[in-house]
Structures are given as C-alpha cells and as structure tokens.
PDB file of N, CA and C in Angstrom:
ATOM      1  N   UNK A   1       0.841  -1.172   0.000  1.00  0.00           N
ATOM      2  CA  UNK A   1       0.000   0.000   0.000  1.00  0.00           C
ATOM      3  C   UNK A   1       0.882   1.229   0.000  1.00  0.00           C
ATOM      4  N   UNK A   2       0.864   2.385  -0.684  1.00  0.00           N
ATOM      5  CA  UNK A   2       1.615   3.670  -0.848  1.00  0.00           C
ATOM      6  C   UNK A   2       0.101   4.531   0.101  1.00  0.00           C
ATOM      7  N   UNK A   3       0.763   5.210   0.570  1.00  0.00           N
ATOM      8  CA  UNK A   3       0.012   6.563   1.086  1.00  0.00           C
ATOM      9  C   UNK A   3       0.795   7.889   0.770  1.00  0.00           C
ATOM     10  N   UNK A   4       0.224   8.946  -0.038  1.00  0.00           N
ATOM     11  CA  UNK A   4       0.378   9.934  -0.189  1.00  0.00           C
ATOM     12  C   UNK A   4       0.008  11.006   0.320  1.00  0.00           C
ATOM     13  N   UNK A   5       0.587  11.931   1.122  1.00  0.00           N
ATOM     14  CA  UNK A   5       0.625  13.339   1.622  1.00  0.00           C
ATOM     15  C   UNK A   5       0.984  14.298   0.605  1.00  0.00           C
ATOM     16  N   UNK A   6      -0.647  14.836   0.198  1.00  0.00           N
ATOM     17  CA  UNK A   6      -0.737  15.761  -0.544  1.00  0.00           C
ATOM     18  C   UNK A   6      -0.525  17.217   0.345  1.00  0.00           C
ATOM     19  N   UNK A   7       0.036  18.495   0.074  1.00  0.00           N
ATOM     20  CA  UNK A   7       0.254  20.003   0.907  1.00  0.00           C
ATOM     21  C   UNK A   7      -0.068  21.192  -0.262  1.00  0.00           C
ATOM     22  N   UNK A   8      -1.280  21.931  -0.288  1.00  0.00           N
ATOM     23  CA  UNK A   8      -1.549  22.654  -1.106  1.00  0.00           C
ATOM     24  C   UNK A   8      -0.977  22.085  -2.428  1.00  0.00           C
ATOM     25  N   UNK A   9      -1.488  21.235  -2.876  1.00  0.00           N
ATOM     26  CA  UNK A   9      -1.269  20.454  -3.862  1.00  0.00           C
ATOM     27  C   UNK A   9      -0.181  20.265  -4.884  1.00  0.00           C
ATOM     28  N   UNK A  10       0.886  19.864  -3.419  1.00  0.00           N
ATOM     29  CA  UNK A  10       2.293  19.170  -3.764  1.00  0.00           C
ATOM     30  C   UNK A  10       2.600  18.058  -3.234  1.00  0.00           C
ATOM     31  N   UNK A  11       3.110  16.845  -3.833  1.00  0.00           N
ATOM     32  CA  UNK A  11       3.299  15.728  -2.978  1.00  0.00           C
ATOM     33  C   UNK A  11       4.125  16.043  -1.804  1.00  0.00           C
ATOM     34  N   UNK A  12       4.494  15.545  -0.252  1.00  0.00           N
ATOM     35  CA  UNK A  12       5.392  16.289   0.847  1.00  0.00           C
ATOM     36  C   UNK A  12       5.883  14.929   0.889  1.00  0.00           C
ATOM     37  N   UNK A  13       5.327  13.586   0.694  1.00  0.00           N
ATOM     38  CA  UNK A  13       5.516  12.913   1.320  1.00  0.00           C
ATOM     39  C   UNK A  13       5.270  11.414   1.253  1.00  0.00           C
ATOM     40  N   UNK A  14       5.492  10.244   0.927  1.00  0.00           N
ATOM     41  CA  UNK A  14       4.923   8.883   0.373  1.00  0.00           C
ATOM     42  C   UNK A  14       5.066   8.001   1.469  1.00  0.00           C
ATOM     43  N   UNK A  15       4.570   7.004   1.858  1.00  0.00           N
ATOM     44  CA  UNK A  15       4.835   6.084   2.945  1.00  0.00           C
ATOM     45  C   UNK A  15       4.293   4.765   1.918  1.00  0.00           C
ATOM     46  N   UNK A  16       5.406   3.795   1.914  1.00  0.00           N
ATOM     47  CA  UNK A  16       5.065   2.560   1.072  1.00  0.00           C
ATOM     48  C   UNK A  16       5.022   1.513   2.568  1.00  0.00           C
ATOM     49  N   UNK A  17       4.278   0.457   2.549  1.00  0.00           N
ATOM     50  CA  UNK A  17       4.423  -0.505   3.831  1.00  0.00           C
ATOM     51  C   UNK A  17       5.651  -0.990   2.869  1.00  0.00           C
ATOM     52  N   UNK A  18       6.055  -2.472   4.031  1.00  0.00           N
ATOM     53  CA  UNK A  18       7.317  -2.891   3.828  1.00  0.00           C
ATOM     54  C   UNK A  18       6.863  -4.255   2.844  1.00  0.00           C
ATOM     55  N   UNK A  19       5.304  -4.856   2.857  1.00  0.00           N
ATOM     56  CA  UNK A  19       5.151  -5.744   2.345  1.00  0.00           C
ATOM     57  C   UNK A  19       4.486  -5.403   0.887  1.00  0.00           C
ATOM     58  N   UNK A  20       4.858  -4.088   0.096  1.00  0.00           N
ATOM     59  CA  UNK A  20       3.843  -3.829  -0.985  1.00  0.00           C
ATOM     60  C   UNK A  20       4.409  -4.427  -2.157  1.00  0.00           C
ATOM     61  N   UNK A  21       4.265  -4.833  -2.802  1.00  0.00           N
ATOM     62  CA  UNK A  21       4.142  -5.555  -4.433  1.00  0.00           C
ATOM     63  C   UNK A  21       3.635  -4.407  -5.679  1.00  0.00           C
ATOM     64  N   UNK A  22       3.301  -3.119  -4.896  1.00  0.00           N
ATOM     65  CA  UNK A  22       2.857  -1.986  -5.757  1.00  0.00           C
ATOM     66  C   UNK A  22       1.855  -2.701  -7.019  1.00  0.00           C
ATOM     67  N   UNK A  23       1.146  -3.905  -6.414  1.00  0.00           N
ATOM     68  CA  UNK A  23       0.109  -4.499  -7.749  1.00  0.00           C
ATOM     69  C   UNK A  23      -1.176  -4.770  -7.427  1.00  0.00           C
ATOM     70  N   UNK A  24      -1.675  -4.229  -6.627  1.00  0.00           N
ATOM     71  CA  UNK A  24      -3.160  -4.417  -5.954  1.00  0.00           C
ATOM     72  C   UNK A  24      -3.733  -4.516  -7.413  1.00  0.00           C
ATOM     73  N   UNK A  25      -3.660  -3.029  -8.025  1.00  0.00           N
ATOM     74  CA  UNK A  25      -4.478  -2.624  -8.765  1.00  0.00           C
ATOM     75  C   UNK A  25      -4.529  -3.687 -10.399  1.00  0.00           C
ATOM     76  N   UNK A  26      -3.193  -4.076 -10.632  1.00  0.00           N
ATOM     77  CA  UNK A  26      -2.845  -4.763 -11.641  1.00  0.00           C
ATOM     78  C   UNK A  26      -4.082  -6.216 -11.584  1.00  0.00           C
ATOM     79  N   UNK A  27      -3.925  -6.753 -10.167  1.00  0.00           N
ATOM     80  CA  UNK A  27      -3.805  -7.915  -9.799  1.00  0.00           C
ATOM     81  C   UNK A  27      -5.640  -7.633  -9.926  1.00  0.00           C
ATOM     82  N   UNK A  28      -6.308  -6.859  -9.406  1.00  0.00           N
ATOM     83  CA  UNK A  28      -7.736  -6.859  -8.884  1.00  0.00           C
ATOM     84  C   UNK A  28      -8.454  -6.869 -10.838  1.00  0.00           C
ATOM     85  N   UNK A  29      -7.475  -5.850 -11.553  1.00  0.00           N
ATOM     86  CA  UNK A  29      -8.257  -5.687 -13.119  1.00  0.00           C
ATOM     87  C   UNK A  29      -8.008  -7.215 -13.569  1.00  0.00           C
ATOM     88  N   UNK A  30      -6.774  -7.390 -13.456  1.00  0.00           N
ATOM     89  CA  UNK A  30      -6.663  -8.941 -14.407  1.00  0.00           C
ATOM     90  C   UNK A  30      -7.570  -9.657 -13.825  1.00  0.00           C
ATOM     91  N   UNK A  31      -7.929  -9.989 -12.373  1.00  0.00           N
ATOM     92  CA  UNK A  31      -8.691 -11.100 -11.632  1.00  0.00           C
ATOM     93  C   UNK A  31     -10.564 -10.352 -12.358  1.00  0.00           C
ATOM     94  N   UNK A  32     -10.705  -9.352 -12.379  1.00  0.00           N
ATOM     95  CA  UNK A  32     -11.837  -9.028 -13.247  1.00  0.00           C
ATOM     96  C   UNK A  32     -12.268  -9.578 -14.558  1.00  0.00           C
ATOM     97  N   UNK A  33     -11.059  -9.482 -15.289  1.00  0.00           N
ATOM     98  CA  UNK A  33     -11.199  -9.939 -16.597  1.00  0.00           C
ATOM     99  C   UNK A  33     -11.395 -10.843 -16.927  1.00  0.00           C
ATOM    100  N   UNK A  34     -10.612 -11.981 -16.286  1.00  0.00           N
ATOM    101  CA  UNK A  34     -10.163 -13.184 -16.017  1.00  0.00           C
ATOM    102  C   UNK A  34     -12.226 -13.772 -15.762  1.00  0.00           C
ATOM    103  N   UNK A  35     -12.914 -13.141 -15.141  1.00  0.00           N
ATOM    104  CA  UNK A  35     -14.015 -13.639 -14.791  1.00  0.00           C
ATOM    105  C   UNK A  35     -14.948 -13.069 -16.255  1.00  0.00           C
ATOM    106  N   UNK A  36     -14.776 -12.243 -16.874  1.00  0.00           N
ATOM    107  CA  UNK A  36     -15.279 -11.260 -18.013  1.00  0.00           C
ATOM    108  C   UNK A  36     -16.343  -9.937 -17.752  1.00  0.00           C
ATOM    109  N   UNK A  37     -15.509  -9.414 -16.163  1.00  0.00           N
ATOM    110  CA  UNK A  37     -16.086  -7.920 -15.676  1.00  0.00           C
ATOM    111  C   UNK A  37     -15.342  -7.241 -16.207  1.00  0.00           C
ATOM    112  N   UNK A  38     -15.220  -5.706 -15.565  1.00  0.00           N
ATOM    113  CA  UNK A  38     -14.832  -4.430 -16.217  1.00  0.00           C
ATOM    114  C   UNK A  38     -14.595  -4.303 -14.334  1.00  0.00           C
ATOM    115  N   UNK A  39     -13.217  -3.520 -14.044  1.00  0.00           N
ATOM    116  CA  UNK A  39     -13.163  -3.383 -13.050  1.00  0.00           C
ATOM    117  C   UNK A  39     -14.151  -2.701 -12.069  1.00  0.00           C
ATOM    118  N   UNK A  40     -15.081  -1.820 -13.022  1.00  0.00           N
ATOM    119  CA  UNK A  40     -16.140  -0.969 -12.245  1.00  0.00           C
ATOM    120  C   UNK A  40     -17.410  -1.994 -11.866  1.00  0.00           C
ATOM    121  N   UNK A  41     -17.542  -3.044 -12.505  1.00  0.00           N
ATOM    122  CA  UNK A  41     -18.353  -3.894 -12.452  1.00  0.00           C
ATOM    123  C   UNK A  41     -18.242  -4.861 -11.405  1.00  0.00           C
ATOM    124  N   UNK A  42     -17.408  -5.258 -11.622  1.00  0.00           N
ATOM    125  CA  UNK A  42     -16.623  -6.183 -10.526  1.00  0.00           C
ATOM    126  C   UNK A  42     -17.024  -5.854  -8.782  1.00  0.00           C
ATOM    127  N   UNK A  43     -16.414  -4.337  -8.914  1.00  0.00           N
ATOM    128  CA  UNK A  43     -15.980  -3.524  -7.728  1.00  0.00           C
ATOM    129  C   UNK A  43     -17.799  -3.092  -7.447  1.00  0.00           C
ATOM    130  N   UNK A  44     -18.547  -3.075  -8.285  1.00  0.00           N
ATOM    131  CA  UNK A  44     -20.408  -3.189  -7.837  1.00  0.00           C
ATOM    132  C   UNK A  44     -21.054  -4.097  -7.251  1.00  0.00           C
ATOM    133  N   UNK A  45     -20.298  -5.727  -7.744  1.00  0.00           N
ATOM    134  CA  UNK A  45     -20.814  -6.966  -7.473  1.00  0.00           C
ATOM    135  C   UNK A  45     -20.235  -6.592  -5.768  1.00  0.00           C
ATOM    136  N   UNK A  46     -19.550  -6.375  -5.256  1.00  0.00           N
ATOM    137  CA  UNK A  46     -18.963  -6.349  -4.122  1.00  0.00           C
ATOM    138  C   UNK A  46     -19.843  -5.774  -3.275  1.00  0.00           C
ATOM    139  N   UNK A  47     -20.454  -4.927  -3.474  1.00  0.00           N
ATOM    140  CA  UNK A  47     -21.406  -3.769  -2.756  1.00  0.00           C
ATOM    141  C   UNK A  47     -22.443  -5.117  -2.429  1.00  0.00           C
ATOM    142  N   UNK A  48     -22.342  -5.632  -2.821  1.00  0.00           N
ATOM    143  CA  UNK A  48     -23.628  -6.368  -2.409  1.00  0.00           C
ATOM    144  C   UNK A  48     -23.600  -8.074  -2.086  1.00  0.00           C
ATOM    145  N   UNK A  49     -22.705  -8.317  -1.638  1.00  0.00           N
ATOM    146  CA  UNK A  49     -21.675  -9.578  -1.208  1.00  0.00           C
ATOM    147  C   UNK A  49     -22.310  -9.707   0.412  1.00  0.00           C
ATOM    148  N   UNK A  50     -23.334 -11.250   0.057  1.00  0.00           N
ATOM    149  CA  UNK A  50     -23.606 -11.515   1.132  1.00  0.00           C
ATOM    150  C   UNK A  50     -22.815 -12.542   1.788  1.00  0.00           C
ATOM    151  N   UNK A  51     -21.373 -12.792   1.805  1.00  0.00           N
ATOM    152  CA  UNK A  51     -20.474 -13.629   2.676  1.00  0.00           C
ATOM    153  C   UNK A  51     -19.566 -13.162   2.358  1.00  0.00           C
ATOM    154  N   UNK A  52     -18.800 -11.871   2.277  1.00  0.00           N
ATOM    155  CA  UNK A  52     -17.332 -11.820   1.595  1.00  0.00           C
ATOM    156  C   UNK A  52     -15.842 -12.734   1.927  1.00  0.00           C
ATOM    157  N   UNK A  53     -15.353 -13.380   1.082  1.00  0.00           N
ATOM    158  CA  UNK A  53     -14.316 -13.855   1.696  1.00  0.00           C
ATOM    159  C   UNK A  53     -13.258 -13.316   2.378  1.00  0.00           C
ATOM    160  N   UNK A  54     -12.815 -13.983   3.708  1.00  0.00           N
ATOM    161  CA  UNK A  54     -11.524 -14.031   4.083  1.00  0.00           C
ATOM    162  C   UNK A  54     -10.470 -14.378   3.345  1.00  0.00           C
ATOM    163  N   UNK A  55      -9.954 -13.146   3.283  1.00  0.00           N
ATOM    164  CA  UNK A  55      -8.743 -13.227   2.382  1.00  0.00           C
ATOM    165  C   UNK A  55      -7.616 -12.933   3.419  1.00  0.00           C
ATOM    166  N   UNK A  56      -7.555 -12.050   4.357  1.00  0.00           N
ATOM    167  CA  UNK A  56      -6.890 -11.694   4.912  1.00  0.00           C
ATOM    168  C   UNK A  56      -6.267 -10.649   5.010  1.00  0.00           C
ATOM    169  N   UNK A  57      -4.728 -10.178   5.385  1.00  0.00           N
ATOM    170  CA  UNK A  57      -4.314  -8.919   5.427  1.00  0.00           C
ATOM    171  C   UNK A  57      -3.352  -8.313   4.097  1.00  0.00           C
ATOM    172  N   UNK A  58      -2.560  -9.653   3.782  1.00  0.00           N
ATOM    173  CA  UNK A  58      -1.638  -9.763   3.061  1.00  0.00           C
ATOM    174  C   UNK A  58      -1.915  -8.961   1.686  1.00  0.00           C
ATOM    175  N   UNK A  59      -0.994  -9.042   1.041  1.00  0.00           N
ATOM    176  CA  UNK A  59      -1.251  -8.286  -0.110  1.00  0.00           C
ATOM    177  C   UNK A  59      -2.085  -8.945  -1.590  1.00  0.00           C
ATOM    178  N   UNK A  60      -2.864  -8.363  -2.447  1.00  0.00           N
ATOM    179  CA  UNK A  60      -3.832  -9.465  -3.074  1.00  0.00           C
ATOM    180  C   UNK A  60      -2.846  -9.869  -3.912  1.00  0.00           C
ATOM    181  N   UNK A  61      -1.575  -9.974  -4.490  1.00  0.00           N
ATOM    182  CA  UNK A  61      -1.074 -10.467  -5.295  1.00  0.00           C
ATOM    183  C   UNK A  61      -0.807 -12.090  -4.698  1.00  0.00           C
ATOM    184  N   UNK A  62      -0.246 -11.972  -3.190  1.00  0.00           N
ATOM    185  CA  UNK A  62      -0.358 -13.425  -2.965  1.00  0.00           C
ATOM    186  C   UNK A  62      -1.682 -13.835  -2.494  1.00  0.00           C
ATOM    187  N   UNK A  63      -2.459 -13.464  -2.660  1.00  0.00           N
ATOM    188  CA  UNK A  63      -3.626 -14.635  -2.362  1.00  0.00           C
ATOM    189  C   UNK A  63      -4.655 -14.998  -3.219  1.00  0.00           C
ATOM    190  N   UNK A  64      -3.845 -15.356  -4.354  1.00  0.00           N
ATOM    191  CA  UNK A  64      -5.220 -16.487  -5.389  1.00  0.00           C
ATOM    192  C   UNK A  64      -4.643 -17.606  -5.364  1.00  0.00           C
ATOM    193  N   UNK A  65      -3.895 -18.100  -4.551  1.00  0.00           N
ATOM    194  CA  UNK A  65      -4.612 -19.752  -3.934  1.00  0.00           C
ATOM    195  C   UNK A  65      -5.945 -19.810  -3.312  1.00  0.00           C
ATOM    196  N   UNK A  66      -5.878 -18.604  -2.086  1.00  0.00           N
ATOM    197  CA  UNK A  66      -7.058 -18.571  -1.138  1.00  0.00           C
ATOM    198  C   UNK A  66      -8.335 -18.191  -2.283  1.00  0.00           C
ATOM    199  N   UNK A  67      -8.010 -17.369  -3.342  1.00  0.00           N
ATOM    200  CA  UNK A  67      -9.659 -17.475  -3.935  1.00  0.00           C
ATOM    201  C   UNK A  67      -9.976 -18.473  -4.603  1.00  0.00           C
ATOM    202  N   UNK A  68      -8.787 -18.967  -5.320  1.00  0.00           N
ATOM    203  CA  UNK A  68      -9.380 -20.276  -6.230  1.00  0.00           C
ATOM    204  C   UNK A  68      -9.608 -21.485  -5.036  1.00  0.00           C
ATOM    205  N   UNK A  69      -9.526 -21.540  -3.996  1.00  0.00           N
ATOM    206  CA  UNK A  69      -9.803 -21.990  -2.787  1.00  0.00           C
ATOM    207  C   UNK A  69     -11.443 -21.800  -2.587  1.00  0.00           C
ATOM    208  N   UNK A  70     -11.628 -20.200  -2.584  1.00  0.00           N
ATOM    209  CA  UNK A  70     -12.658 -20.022  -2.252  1.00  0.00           C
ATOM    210  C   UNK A  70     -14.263 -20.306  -3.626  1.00  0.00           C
ATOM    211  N   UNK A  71     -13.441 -20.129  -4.514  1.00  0.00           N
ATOM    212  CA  UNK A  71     -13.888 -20.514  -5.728  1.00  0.00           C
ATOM    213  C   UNK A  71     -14.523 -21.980  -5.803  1.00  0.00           C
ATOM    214  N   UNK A  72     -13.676 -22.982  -5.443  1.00  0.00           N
ATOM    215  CA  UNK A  72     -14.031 -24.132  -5.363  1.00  0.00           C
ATOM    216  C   UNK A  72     -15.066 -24.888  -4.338  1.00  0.00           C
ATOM    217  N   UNK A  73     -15.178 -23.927  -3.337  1.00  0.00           N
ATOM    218  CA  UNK A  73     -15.980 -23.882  -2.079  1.00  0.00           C
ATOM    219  C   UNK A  73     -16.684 -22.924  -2.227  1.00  0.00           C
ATOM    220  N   UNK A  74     -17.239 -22.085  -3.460  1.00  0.00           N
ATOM    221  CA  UNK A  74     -18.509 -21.891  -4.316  1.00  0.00           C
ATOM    222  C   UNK A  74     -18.811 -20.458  -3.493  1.00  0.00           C
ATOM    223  N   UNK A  75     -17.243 -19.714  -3.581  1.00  0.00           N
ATOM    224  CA  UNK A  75     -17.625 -18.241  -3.751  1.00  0.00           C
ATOM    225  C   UNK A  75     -17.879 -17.311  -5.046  1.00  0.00           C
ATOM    226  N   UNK A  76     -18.933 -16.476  -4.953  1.00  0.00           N
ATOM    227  CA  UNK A  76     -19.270 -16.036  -6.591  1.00  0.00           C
ATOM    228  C   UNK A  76     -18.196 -14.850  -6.222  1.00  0.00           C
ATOM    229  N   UNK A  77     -18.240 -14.404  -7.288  1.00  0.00           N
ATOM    230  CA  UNK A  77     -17.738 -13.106  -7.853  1.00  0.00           C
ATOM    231  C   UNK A  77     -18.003 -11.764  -6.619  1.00  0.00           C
ATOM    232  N   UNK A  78     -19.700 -11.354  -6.877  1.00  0.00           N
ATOM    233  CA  UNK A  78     -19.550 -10.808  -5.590  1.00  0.00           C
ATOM    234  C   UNK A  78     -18.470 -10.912  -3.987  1.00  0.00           C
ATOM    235  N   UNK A  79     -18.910 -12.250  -3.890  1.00  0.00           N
ATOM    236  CA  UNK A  79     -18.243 -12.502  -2.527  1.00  0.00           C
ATOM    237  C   UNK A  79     -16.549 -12.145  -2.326  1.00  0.00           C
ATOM    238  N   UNK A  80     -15.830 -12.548  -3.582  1.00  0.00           N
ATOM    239  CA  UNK A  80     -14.330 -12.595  -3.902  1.00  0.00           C
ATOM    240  C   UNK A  80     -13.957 -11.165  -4.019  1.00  0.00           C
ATOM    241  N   UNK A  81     -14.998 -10.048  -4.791  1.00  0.00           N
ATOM    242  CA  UNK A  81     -14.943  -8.887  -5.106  1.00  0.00           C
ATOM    243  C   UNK A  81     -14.817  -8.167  -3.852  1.00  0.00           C
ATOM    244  N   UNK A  82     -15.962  -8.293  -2.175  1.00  0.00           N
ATOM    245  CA  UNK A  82     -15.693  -8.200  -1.376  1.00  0.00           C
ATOM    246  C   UNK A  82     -14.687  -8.089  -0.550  1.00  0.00           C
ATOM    247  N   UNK A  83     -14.475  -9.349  -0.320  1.00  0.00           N
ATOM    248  CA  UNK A  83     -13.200 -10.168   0.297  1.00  0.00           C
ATOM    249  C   UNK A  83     -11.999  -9.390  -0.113  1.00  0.00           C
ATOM    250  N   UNK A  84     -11.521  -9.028  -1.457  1.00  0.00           N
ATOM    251  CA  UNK A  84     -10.419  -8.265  -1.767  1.00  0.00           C
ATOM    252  C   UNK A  84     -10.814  -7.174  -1.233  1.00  0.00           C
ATOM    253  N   UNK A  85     -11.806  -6.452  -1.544  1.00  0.00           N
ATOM    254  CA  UNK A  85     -11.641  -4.633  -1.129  1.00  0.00           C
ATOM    255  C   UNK A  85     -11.303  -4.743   0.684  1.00  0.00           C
ATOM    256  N   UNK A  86     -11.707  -5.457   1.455  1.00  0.00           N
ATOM    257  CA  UNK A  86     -11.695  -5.746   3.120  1.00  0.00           C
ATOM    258  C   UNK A  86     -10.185  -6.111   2.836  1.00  0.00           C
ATOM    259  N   UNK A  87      -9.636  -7.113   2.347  1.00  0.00           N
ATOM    260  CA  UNK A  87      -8.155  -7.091   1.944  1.00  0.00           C
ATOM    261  C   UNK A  87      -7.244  -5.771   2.359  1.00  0.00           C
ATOM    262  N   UNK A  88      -7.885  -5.351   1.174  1.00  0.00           N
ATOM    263  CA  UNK A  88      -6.549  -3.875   0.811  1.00  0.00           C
ATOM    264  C   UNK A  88      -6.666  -3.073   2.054  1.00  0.00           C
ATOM    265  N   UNK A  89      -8.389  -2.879   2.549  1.00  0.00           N
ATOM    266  CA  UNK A  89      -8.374  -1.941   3.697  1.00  0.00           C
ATOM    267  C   UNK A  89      -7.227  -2.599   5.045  1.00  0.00           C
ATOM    268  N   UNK A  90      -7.347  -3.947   5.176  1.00  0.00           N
ATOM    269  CA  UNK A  90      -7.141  -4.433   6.182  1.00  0.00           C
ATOM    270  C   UNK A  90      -5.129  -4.400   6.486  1.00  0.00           C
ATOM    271  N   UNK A  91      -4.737  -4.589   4.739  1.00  0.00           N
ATOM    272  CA  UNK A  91      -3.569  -4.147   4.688  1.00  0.00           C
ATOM    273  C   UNK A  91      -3.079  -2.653   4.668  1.00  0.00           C
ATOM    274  N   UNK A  92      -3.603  -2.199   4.598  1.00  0.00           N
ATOM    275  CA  UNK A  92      -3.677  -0.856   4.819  1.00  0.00           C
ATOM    276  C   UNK A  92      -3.749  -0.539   6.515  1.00  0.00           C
ATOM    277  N   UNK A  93      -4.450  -0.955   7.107  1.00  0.00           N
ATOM    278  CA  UNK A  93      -5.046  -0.719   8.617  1.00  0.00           C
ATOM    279  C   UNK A  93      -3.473  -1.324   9.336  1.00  0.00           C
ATOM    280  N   UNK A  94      -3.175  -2.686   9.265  1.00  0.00           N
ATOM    281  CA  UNK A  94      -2.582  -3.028   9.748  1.00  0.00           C
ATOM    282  C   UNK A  94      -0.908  -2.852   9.288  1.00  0.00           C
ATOM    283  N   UNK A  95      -0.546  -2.584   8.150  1.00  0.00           N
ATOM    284  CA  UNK A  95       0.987  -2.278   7.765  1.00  0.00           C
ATOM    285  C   UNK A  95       1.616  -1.057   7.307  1.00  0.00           C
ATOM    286  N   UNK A  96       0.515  -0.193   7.713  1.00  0.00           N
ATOM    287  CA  UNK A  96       1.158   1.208   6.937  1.00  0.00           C
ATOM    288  C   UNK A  96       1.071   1.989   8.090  1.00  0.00           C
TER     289      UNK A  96
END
C-alpha cells in the first residue's frame, strides 16, 4: 500500500508498507477480466456480497490460492470482489 501526503497540492511525502508488491491494482483488473467484468463492475458486485471472503491482510497479489480456494468452495464473484476490497483496507489498517 503507498500513502500519499498531498500540501496545497504538492506531494510532501509517500509512505510505502514494507510488504507492498505496488500491484493491488494490476492484480484486482486482471482477476476481473479473467471472470469477463470491467473493473467498475466487478468492484459493484462487491457492494452487495452476502459472505465476503476471508482473504486476509496480506497483499492481493499473494492470495489467489485462497480465492481459487474459495472458488471451489462456491464463492461467486460478488463474494471474492468483497473479500479483496476488506483485503486492501485491512492491509492498509494493519501495515502502513
């Protein structure tokens, strides 16, 4: 996760955690496509995810074992779409 400190609209400042892969974003469009969403689509099915998966804290690049995991134990799209956005927050909450 990067966090940026914007100051009258100049960067002052970046904080990267120590575990970032800088590919959330890479990783969340391909895993979209890969299903045949549009990342905005994807990221809608989520809004409305009645079990989201535990994915955890880690970063989403390592965890598609845990979805094709969760996949196989008959999480839809919604639920996975979930599960990642609680992800990023959670890596975010806890490593930055």
């Amino acid at each position: 996760m990067k966090c940026i400190y914007v100051n009258n609209g100049l960067i002052n400042k970046i904080i990267l955690n120590e575990a970032c892969s800088s590919g959330c974003e890479s990783f969340i469009q391909n895993f979209a496509q890969s299903l045949n969403y549009t990342v905005q689509d994807f990221a809608k099915l989520g809004l409305f995810a009645k079990r989201p998966v535990d994915l955890g804290s880690r970063c989403t690049v390592f965890m598609n074992s845990k979805i094709k995991q969760a996949q196989k134990e008959g999480a839809d799209a919604g639920d996975i779409s979930a599960g990642l956005s609680y992800s990023v927050v959670k890596n975010l909450c806890t490593k930055l």
